[in-house]
Protein backbone atom coordinates (compact mmCIF):
# COMPACT_ATOMS: atom_id res chain seq x y z
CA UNK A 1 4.09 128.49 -17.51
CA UNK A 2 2.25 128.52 -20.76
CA UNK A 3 3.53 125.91 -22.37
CA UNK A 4 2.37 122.28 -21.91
CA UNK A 5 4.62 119.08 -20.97
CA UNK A 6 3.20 115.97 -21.58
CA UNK A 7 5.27 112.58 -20.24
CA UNK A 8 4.57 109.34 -22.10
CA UNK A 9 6.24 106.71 -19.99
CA UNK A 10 8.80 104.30 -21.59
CA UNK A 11 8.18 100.18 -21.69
CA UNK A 12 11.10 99.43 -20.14
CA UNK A 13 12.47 100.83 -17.29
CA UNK A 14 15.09 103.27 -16.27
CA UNK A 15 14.77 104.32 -19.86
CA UNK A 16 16.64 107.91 -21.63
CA UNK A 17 14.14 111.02 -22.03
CA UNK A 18 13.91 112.51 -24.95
CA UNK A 19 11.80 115.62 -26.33
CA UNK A 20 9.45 116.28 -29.53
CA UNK A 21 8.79 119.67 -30.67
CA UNK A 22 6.31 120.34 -32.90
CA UNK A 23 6.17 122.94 -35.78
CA UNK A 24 4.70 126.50 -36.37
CA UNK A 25 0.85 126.21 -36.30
CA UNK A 26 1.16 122.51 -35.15
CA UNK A 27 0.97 120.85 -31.83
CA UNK A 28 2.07 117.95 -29.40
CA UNK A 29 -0.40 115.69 -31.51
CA UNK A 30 1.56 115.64 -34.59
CA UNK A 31 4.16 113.38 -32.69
CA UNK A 32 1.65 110.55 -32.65
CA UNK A 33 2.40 108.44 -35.24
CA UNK A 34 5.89 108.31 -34.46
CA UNK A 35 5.49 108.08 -30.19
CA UNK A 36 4.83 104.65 -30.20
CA UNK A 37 7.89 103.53 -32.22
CA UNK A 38 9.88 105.60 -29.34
CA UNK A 39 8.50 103.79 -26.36
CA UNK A 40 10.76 100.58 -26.43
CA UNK A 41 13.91 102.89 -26.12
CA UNK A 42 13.16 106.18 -24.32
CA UNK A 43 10.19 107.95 -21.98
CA UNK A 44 8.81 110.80 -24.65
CA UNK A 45 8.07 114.34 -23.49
CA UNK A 46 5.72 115.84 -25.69
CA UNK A 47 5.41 119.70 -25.66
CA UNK A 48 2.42 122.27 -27.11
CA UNK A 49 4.31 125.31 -27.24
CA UNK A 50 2.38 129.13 -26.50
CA UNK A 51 -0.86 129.12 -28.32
CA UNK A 52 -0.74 125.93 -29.73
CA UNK A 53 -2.42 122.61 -28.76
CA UNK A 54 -3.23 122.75 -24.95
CA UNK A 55 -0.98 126.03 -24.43
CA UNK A 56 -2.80 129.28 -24.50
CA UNK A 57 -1.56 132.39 -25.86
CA UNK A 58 -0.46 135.28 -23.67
CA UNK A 59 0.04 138.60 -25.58
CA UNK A 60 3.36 140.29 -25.76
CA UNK A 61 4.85 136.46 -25.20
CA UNK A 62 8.11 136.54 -27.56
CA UNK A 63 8.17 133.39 -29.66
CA UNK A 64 11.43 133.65 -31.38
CA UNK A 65 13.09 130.39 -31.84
CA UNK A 66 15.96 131.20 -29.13
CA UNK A 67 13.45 132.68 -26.48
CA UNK A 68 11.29 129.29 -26.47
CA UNK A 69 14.19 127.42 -26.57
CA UNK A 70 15.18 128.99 -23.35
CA UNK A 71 11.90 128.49 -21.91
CA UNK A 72 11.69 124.90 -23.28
CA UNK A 73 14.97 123.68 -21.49
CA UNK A 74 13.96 125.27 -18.15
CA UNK A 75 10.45 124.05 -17.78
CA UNK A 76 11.46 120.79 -18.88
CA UNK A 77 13.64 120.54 -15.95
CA UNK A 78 11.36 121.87 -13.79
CA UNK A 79 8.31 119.40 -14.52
CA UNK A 80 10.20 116.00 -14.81
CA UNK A 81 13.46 116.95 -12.75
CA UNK A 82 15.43 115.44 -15.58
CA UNK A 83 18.92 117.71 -16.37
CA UNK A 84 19.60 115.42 -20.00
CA UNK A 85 17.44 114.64 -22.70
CA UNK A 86 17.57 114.53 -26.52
CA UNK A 87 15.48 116.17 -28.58
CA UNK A 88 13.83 115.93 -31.87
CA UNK A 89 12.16 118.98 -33.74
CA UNK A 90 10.01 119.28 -36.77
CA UNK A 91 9.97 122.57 -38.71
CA UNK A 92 10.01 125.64 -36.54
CA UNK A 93 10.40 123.08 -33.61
CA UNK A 94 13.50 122.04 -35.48
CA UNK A 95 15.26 125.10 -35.06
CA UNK A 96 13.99 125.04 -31.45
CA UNK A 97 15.79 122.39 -31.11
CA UNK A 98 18.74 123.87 -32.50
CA UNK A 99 18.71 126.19 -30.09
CA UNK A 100 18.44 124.63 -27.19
CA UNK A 101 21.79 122.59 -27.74
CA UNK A 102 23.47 125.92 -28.66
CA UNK A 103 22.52 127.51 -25.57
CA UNK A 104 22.03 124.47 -22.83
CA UNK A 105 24.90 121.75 -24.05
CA UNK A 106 25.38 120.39 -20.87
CA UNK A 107 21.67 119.40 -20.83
CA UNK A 108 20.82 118.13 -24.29
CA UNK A 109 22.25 114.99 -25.70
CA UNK A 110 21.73 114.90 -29.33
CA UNK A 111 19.23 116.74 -32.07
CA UNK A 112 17.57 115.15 -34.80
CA UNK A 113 15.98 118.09 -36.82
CA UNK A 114 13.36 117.21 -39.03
CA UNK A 115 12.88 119.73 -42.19
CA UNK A 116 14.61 122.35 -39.61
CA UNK A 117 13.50 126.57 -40.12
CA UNK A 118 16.32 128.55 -40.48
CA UNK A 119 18.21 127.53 -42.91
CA UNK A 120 17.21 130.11 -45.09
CA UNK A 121 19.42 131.78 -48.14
CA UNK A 122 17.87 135.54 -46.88
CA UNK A 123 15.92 136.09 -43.42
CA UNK A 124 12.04 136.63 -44.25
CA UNK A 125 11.37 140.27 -43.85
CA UNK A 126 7.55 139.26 -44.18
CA UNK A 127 5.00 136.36 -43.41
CA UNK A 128 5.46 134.06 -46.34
CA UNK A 129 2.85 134.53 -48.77
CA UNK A 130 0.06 132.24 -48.53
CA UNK A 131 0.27 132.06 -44.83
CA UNK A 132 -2.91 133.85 -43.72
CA UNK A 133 -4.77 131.58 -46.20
CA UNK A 134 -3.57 128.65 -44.91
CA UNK A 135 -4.44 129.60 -41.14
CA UNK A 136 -7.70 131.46 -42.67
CA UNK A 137 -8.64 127.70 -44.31
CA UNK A 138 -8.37 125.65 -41.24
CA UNK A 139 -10.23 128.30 -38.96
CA UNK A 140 -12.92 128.31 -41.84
CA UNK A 141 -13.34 124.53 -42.05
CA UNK A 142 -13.19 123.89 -38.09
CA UNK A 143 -16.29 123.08 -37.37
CA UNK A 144 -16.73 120.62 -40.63
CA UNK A 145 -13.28 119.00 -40.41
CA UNK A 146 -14.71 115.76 -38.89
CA UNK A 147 -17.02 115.29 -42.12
CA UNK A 148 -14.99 117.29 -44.81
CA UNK A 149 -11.92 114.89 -43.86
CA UNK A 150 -13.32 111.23 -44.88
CA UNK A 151 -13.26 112.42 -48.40
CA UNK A 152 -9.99 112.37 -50.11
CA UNK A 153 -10.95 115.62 -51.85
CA UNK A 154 -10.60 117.45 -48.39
CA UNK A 155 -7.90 115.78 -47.25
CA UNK A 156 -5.95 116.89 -50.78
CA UNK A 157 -6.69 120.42 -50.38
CA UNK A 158 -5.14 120.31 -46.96
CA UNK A 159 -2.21 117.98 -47.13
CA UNK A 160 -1.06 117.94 -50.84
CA UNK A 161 1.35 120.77 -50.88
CA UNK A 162 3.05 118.63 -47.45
CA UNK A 163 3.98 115.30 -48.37
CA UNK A 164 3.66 113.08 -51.76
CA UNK A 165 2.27 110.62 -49.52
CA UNK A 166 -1.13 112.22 -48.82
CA UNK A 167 -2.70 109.49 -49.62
CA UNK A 168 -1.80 107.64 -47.52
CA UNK A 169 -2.46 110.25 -44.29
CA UNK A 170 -5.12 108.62 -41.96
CA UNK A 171 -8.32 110.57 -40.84
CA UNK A 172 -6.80 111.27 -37.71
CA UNK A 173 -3.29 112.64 -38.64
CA UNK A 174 -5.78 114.92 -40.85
CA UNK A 175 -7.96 115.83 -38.73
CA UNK A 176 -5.52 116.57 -35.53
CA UNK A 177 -3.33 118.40 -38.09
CA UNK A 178 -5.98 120.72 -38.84
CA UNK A 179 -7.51 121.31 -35.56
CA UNK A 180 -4.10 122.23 -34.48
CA UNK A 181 -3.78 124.83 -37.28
CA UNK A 182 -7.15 126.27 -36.33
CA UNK A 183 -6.86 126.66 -32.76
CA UNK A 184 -3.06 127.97 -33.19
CA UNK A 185 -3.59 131.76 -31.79
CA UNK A 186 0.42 131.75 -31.55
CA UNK A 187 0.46 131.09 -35.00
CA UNK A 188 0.90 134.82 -36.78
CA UNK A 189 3.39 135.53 -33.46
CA UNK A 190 5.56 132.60 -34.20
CA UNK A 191 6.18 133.61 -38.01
CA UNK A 192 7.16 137.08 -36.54
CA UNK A 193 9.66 135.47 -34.03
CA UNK A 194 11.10 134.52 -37.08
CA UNK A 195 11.43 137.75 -39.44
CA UNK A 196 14.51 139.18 -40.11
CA UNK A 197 16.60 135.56 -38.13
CA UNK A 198 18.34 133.04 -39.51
CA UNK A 199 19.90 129.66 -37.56
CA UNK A 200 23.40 130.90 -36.80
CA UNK A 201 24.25 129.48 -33.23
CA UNK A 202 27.28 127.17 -32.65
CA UNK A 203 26.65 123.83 -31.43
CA UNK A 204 29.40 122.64 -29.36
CA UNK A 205 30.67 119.25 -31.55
CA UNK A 206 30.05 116.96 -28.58
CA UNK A 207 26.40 117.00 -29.62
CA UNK A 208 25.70 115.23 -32.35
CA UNK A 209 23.33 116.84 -34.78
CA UNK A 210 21.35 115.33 -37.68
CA UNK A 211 19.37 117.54 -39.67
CA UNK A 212 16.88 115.42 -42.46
CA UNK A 213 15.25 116.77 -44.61
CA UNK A 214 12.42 115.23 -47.66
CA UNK A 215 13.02 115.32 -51.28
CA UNK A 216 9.59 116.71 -52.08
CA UNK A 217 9.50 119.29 -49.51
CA UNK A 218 7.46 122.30 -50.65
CA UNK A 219 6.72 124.01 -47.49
CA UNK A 220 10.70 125.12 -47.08
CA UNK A 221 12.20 123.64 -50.54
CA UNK A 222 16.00 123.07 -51.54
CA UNK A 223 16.37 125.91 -53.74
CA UNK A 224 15.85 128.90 -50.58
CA UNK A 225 15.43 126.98 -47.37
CA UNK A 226 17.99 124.71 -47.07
CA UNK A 227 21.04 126.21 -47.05
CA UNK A 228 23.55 123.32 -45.75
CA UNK A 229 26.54 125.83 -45.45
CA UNK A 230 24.30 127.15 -42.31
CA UNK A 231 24.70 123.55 -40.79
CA UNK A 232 27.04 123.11 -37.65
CA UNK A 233 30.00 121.73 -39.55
CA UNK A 234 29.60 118.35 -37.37
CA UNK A 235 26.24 117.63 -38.07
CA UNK A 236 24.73 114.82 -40.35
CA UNK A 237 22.60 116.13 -43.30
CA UNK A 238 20.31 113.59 -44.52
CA UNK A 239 17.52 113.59 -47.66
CA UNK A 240 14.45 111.20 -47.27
CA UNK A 241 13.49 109.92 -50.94
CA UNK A 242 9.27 110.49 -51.58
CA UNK A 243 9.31 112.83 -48.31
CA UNK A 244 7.90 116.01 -47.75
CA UNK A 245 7.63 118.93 -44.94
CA UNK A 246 7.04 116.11 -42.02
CA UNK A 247 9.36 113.03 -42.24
CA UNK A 248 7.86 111.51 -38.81
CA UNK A 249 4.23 110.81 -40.84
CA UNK A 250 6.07 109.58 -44.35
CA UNK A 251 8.94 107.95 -43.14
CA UNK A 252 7.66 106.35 -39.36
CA UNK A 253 10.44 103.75 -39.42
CA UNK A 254 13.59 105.12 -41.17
CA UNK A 255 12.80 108.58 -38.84
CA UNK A 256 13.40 105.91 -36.04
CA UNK A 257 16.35 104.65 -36.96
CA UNK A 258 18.05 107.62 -37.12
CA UNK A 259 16.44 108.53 -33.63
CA UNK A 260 18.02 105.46 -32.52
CA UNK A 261 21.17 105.61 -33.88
CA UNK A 262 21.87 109.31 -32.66
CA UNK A 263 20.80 108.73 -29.25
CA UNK A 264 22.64 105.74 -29.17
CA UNK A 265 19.72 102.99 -28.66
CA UNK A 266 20.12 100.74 -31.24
């Protein structure tokens, strides 16, 4: 297995699973400010998916969003023995998501996709540009991250173009975010999993499906990326006001709520 599972138990007992999937070039980290938040309602699986976070690498590994949903679903079973679970995405992890209720309904609940992949008006037939730069910055600045990141100078170079609330981004977000990005050797791969694909799986309607998105995101904007025509015809499309590329750091609590109310916990 090279991806890696991480379980963090529920506060009350006998409580639902349910899975976060992090983005292209992220990892399991990026789930933390929203984990806690989770932990009154559900037991959260966090995942690192091949070469990112704790997951190494292995070359000729396909990383196209419907392979690693495959390999997702099964290996979640296998670790924790559990056969249901919801599952939240972010980004590439959205369409993951996606995925995995297209292909295994009997074994996920409901999907909240946050700023989803996929929903492109044309498939990429090439890296986006700007993408080798952005990988190329974070390897760069590795070993300085820990100092560069306590001024806000650093921390607008790196976070600007994802969320009008930069700001407001603690050290550590910043600093796990970018540490993620530079150690991401399934990075490049991931982005070619992607070329020449679009999200076009039917989700059976007894899933329900909510698919949010920000108002200010840059990283996979309204006018190319989000095509809502692409959208199973059942699911919920949402728009976060002052939100960019990762609602779970600018919106913590109404993220949540919608968690909640999907998965039934409220």
């Amino acid at each position: 297995m090279n991806i890696t599972l991480t379980l963090h138990p529920s506060n009350i007992e006998g409580a639902p699973h349910i899975l976060l999937i992090h983005g292209m070039g992220s990892a399991a980290t990026a789930w933390k400010p929203l984990t806690p938040h989770l932990l009154d309602r559900f037991n959260v699986i966090t995942v690192d998916l091949p070469g990112h976070g704790e997951s190494p690498y292995t070359k000729g590994q396909p990383m196209d969003p419907n392979t690693l949903a495959h390999l997702v679903t099964i290996e979640v079973e296998k670790h924790f023995g559990i056969t249901e679970f919801d599952v939240v995405g972010n980004s590439w992890g959205g369409w993951i998501a996606l995925e995995m209720a297209a292909h295994a309904p009997s074994k996920i609940k409901s999907v909240t996709a946050l700023a989803p992949a996929g929903f492109w008006l044309a498939s990429y037939i090439q890296r986006a540009p700007g993408t080798a730069s952005i990988r190329a910055l974070a390897k760069s600045s590795y070993a300085l991250s820990t100092t560069f990141l306590k001024y806000e100078w650093a921390r607008k170079i790196g976070f600007a173009d994802v969320s009008p609330q930069w700001r407001k981004f603690s050290y550590q977000l910043c600093l796990d975010a970018t540490l993620a990005m530079a150690k991401s050797a399934g990075y490049f791969p991931a982005w070619d999993g992607m070329l020449g694909k679009r999200f076009d799986s039917k989700i059976d309607s007894s899933i329900p499906v909510k698919i949010i998105f920000g108002d200010s995101d840059r990283t996979l904007p309204a006018t190319t990326c989000q095509e809502t025509e692409m959208a199973p015809k059942h699911s919920e499309w949402i728009t976060i006001a002052n939100c960019g590329h990762a609602p779970m750091w600018d919106n913590v609590e109404t993220v949540k709520e919608h968690i909640f109310e999907i998965a039934g916990q409220r």
